[in-house]
C-alpha atoms as a PDB file:
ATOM      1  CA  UNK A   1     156.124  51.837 117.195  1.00  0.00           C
ATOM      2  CA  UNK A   2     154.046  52.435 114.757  1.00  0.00           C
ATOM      3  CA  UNK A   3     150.494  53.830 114.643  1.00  0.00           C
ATOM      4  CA  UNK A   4     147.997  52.588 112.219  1.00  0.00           C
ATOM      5  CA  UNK A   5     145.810  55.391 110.687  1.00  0.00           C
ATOM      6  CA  UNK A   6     142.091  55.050 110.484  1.00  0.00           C
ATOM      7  CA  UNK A   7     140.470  53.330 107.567  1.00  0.00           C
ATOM      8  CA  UNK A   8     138.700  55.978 105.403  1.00  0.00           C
ATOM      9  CA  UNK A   9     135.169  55.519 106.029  1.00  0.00           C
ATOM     10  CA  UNK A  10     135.682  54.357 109.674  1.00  0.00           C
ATOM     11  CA  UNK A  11     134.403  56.018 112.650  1.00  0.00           C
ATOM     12  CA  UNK A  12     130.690  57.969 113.181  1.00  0.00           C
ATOM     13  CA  UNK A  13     129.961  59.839 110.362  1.00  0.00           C
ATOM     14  CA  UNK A  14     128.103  63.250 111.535  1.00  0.00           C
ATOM     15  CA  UNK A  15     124.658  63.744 110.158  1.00  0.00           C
ATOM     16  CA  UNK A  16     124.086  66.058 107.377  1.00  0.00           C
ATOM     17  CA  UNK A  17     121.527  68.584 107.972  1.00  0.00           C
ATOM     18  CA  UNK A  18     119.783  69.466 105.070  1.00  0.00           C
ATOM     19  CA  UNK A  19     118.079  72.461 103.591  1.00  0.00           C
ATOM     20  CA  UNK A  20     113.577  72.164 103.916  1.00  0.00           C
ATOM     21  CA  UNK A  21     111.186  73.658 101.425  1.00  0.00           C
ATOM     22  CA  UNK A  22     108.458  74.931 103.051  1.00  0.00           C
ATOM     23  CA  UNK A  23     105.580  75.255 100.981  1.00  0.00           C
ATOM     24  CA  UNK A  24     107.214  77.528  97.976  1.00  0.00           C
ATOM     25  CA  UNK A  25     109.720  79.108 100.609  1.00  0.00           C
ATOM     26  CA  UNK A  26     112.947  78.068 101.348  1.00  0.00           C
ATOM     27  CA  UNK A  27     114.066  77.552 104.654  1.00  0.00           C
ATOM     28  CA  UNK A  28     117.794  76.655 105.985  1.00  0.00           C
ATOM     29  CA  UNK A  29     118.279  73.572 108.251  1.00  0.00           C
ATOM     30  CA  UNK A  30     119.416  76.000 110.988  1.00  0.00           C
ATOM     31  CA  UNK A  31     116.836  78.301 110.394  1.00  0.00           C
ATOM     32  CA  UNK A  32     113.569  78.731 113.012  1.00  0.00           C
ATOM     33  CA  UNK A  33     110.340  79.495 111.093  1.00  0.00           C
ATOM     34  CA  UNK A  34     106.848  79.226 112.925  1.00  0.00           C
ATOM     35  CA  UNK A  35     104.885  81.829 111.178  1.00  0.00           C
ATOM     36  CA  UNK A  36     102.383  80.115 108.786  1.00  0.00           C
ATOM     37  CA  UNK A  37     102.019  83.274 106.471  1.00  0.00           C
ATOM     38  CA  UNK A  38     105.095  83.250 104.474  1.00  0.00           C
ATOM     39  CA  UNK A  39     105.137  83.835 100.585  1.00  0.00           C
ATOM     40  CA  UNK A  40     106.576  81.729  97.822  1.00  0.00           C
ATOM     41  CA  UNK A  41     110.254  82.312  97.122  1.00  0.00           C
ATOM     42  CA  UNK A  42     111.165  83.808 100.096  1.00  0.00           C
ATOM     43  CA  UNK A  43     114.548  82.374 101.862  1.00  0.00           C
ATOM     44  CA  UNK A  44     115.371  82.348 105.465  1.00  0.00           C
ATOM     45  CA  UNK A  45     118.883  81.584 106.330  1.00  0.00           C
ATOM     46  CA  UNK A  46     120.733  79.794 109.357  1.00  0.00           C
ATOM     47  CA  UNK A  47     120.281  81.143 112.830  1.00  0.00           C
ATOM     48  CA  UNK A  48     117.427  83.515 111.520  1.00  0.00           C
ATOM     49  CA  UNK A  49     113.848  83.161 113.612  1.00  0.00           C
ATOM     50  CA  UNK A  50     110.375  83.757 112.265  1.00  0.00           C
ATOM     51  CA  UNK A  51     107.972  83.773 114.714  1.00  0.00           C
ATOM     52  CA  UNK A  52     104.622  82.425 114.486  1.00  0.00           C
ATOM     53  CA  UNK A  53     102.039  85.732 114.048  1.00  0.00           C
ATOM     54  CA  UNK A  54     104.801  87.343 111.747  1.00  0.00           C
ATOM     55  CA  UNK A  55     103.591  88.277 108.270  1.00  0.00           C
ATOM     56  CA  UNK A  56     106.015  87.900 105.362  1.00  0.00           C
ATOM     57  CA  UNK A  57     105.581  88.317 101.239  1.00  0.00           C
ATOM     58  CA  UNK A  58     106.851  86.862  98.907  1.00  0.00           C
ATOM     59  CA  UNK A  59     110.741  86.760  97.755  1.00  0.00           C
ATOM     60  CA  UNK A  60     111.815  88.348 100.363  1.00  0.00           C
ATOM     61  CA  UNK A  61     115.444  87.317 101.947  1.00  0.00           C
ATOM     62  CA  UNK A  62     115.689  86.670 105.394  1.00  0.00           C
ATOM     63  CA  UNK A  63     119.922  86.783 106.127  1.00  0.00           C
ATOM     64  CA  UNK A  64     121.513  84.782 109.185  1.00  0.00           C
ATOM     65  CA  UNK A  65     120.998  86.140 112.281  1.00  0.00           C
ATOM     66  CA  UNK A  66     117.769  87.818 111.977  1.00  0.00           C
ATOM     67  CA  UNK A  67     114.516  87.797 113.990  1.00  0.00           C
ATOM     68  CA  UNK A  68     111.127  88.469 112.880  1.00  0.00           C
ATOM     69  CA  UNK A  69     108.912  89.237 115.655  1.00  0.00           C
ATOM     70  CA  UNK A  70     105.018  88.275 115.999  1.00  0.00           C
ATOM     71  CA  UNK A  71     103.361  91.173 114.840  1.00  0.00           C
ATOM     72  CA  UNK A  72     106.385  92.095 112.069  1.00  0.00           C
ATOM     73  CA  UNK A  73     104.783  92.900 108.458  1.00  0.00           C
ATOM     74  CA  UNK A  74     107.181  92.091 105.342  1.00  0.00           C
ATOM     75  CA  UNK A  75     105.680  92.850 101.992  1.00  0.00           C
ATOM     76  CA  UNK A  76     106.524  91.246  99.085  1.00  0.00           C
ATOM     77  CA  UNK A  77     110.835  91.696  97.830  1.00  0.00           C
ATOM     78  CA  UNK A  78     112.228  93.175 101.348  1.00  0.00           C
ATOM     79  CA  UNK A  79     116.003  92.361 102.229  1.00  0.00           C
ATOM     80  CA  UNK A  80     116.737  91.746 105.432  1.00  0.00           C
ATOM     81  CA  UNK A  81     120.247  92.005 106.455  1.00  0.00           C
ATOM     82  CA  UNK A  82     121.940  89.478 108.673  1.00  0.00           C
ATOM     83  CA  UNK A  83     121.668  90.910 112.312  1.00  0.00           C
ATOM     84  CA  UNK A  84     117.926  92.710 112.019  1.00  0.00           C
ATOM     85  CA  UNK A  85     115.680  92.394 114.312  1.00  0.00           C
ATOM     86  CA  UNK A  86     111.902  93.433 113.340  1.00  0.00           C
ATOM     87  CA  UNK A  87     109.748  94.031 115.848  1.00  0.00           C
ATOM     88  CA  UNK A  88     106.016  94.027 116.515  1.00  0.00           C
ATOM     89  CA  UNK A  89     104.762  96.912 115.501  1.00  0.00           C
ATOM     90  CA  UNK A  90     107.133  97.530 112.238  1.00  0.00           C
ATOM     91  CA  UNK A  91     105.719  97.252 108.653  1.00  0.00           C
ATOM     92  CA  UNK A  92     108.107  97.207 106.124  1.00  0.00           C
ATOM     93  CA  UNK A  93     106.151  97.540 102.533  1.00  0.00           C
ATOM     94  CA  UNK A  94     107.205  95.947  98.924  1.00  0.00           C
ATOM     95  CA  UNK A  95     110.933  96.471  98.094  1.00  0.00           C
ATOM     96  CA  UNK A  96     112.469  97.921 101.188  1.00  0.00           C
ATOM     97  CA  UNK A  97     116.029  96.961 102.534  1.00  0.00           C
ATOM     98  CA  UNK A  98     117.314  96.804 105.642  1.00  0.00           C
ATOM     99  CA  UNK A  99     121.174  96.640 105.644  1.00  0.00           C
ATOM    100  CA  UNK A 100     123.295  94.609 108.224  1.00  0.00           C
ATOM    101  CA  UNK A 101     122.664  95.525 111.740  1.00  0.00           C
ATOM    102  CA  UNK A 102     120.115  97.808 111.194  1.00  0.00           C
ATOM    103  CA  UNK A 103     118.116  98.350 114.510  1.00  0.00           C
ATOM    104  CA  UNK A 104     114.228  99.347 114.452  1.00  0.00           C
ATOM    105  CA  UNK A 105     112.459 100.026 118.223  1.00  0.00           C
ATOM    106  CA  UNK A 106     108.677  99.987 118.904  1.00  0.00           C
ATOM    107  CA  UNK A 107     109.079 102.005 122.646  1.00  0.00           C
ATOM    108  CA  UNK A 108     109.886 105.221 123.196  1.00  0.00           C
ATOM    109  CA  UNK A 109     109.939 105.043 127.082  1.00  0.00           C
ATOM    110  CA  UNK A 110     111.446 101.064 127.424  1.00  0.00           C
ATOM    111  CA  UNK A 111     111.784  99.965 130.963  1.00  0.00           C
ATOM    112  CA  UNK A 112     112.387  95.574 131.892  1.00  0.00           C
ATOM    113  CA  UNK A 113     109.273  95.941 133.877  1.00  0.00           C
ATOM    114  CA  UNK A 114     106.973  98.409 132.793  1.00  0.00           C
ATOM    115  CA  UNK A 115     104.402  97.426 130.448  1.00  0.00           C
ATOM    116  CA  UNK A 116     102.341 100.657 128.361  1.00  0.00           C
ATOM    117  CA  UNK A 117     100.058  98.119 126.170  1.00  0.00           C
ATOM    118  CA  UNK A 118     100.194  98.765 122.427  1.00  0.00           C
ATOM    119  CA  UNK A 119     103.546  98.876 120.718  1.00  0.00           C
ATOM    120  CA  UNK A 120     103.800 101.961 118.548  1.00  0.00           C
ATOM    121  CA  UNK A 121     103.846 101.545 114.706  1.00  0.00           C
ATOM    122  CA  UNK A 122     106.870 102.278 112.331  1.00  0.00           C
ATOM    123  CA  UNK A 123     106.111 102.359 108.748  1.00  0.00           C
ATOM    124  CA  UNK A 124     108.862 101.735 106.029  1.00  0.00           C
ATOM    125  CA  UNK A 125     107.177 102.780 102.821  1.00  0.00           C
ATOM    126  CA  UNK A 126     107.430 100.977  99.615  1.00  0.00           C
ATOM    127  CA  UNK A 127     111.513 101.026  98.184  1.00  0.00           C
ATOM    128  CA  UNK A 128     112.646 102.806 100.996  1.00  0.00           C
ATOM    129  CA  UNK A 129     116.347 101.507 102.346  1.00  0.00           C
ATOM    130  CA  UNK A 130     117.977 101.579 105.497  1.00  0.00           C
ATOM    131  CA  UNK A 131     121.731 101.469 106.009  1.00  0.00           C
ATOM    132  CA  UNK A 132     124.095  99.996 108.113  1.00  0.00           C
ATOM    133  CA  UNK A 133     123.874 100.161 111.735  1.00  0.00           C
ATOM    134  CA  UNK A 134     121.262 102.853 111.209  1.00  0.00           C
ATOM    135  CA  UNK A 135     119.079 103.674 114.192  1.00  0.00           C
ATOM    136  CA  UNK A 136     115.366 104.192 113.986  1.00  0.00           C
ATOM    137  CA  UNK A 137     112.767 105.208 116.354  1.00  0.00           C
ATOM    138  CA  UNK A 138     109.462 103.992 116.662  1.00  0.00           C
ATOM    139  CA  UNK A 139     106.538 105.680 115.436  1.00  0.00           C
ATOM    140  CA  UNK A 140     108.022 107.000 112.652  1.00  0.00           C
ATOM    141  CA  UNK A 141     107.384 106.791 108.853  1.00  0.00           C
ATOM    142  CA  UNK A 142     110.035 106.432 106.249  1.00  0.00           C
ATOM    143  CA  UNK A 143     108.690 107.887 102.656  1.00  0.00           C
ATOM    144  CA  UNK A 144     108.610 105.704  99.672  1.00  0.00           C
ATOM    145  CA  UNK A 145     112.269 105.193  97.915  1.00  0.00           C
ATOM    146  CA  UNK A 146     113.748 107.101 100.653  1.00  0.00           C
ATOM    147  CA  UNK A 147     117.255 106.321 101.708  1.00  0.00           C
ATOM    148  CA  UNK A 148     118.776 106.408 105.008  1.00  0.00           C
ATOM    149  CA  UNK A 149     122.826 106.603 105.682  1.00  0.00           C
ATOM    150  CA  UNK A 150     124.977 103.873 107.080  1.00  0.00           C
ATOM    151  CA  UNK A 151     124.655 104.979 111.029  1.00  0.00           C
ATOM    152  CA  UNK A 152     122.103 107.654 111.158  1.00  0.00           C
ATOM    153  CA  UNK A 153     120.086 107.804 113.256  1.00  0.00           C
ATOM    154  CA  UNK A 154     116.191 108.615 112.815  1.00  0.00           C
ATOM    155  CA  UNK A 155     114.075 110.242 114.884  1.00  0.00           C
ATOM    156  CA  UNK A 156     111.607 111.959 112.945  1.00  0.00           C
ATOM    157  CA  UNK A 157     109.597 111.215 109.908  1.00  0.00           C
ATOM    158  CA  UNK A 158     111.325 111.251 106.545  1.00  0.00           C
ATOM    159  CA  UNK A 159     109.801 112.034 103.042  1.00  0.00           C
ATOM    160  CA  UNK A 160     109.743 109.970  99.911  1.00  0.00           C
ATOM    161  CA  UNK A 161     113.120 110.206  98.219  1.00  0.00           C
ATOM    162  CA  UNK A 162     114.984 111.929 100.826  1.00  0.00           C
ATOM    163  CA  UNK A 163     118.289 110.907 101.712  1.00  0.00           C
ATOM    164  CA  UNK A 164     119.065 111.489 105.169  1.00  0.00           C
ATOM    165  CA  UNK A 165     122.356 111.227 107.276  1.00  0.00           C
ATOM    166  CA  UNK A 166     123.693 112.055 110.754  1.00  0.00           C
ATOM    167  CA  UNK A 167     122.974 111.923 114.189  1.00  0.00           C
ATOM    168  CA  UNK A 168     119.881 112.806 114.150  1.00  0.00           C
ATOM    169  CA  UNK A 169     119.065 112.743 110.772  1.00  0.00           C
ATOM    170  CA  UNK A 170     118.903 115.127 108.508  1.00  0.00           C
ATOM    171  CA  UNK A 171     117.546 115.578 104.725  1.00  0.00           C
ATOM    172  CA  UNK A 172     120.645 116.497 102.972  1.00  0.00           C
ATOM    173  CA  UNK A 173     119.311 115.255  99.286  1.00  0.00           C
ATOM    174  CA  UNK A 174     117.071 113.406  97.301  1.00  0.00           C
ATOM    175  CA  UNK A 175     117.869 110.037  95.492  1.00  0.00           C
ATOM    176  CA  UNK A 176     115.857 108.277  92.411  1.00  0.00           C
ATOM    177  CA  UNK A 177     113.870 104.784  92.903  1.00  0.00           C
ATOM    178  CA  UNK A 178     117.706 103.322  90.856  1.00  0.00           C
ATOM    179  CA  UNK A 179     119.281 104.537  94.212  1.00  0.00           C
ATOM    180  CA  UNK A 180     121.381 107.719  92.446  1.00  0.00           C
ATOM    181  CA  UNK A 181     121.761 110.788  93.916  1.00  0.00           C
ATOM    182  CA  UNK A 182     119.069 113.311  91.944  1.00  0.00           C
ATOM    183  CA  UNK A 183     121.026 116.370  90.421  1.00  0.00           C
ATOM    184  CA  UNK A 184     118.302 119.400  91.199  1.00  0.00           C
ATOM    185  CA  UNK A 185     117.547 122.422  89.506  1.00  0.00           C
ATOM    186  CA  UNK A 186     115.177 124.256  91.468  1.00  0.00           C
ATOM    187  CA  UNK A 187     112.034 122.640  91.669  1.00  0.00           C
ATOM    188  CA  UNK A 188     113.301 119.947  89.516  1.00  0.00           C
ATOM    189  CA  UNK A 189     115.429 117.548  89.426  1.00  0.00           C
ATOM    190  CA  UNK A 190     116.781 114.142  87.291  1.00  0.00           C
ATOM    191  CA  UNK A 191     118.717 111.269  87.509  1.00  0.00           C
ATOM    192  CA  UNK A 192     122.322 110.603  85.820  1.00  0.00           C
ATOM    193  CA  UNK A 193     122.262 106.995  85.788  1.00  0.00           C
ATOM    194  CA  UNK A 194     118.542 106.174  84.529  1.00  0.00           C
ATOM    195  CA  UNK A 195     115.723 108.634  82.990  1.00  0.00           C
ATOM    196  CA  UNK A 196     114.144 109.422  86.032  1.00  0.00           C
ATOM    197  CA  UNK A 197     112.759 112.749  85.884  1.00  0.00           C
ATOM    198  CA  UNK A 198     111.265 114.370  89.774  1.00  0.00           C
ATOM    199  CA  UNK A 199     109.770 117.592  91.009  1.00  0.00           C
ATOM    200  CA  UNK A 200     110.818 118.881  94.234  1.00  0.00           C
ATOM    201  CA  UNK A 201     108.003 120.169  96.424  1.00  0.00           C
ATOM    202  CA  UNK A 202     109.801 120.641 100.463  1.00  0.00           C
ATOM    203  CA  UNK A 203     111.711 118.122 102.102  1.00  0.00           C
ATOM    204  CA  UNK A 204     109.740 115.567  99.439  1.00  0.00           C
ATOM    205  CA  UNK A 205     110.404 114.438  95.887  1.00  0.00           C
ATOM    206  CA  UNK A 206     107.868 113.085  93.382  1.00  0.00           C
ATOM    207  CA  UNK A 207     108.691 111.047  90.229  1.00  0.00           C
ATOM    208  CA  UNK A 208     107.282 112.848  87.134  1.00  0.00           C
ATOM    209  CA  UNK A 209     105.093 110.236  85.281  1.00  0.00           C
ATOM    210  CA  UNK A 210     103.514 108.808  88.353  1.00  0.00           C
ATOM    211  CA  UNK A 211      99.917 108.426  88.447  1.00  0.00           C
ATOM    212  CA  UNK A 212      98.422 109.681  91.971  1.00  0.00           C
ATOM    213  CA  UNK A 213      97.600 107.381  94.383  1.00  0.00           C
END
């Protein structure tokens, strides 16, 4: 016997979600956002949650999976990884990347049950970039255009340009704001890749040109 097929067209059709604009920002149909303060061109992709109290800039890319706590600061150009959590407490200033799986902490002491009051503070400095399935503690500060290894894991401050690696970390260079290893002389030091020129002063570099803050 035979079996008639359907007639194209026949049947429930499923209903197409489709994409919002919030605003200037652009917001997926599977996406959660509640915060109010969100900049222009920013995009926040499916399964990702914003919650309301979070602070986010402008252009900044929000990848699948992620969740922005209340409290979370996002200046204006930061990449956020799918699988990131940001939690209250973190500040992540213009330009700074957070690569997949990434994991950032606000308590030193965590228990289910035990509550200390404020959450401490973890500063990502402007440009700085976190790898892979890096590991950072709270209360920490990561210097400006610093860049930290695919799985290292950070439990003390770490100075503008440094690049750090291992378990715990450890300052085992310097890179330029292009994201190239710096070639030092002594005290000095330059880029290959772009013109960046840097002086060397400790664990810290400084770009040569730069006006003091």
């Amino acid at each position: 016997m035979r079996t008639r097929s359907p007639r194209p067209g026949s049947g429930r059709r499923k209903p197409v979600r489709r994409a919002s604009v919030r605003g200037a920002f652009y917001k997926h149909p599977l996406a959660l956002v509640e915060t109010e303060s969100i900049g222009p061109g920013t995009r926040v992709w499916a399964w990702a949650h914003v919650m309301s109290g979070a602070r986010v800039g402008a252009e900044c890319n929000i990848g699948e999976h992620c969740f922005i706590e209340t409290g979370a600061v996002l200046g204006d150009r930061v990449t956020v990884k799918n699988g990131v959590a940001v939690w209250n407490g973190v500040v992540a200033e213009d330009d700074v990347f957070l690569g997949p799986n990434a994991v950032l902490t606000n308590d030193l002491r965590p228990r289910s049950k035990v509550y200390r009051g404020p959450v401490r503070r973890t500063l990502l400095e402007r440009g700085a970039s976190i790898g892979a399935n890096a590991t950072l503690l709270c209360g920490i500060t990561v210097g400006e255009y610093a860049m930290v290894g695919a799985g290292t894991v950070v439990t003390r401050d770490i100075p503008a340009h440094a690049l750090v690696v291992g378990n715990p970390g450890r300052v085992v260079g310097h890179v330029c704001r292009c994201g190239a290893r710096l070639a030092r002389r002594g005290a000095s030091a330059r880029c290959a890749e772009c013109p960046g020129r840097y002086r060397i002063a400790g664990r810290a570099a400084t770009r040569l040109g730069d006006s003091p803050s």
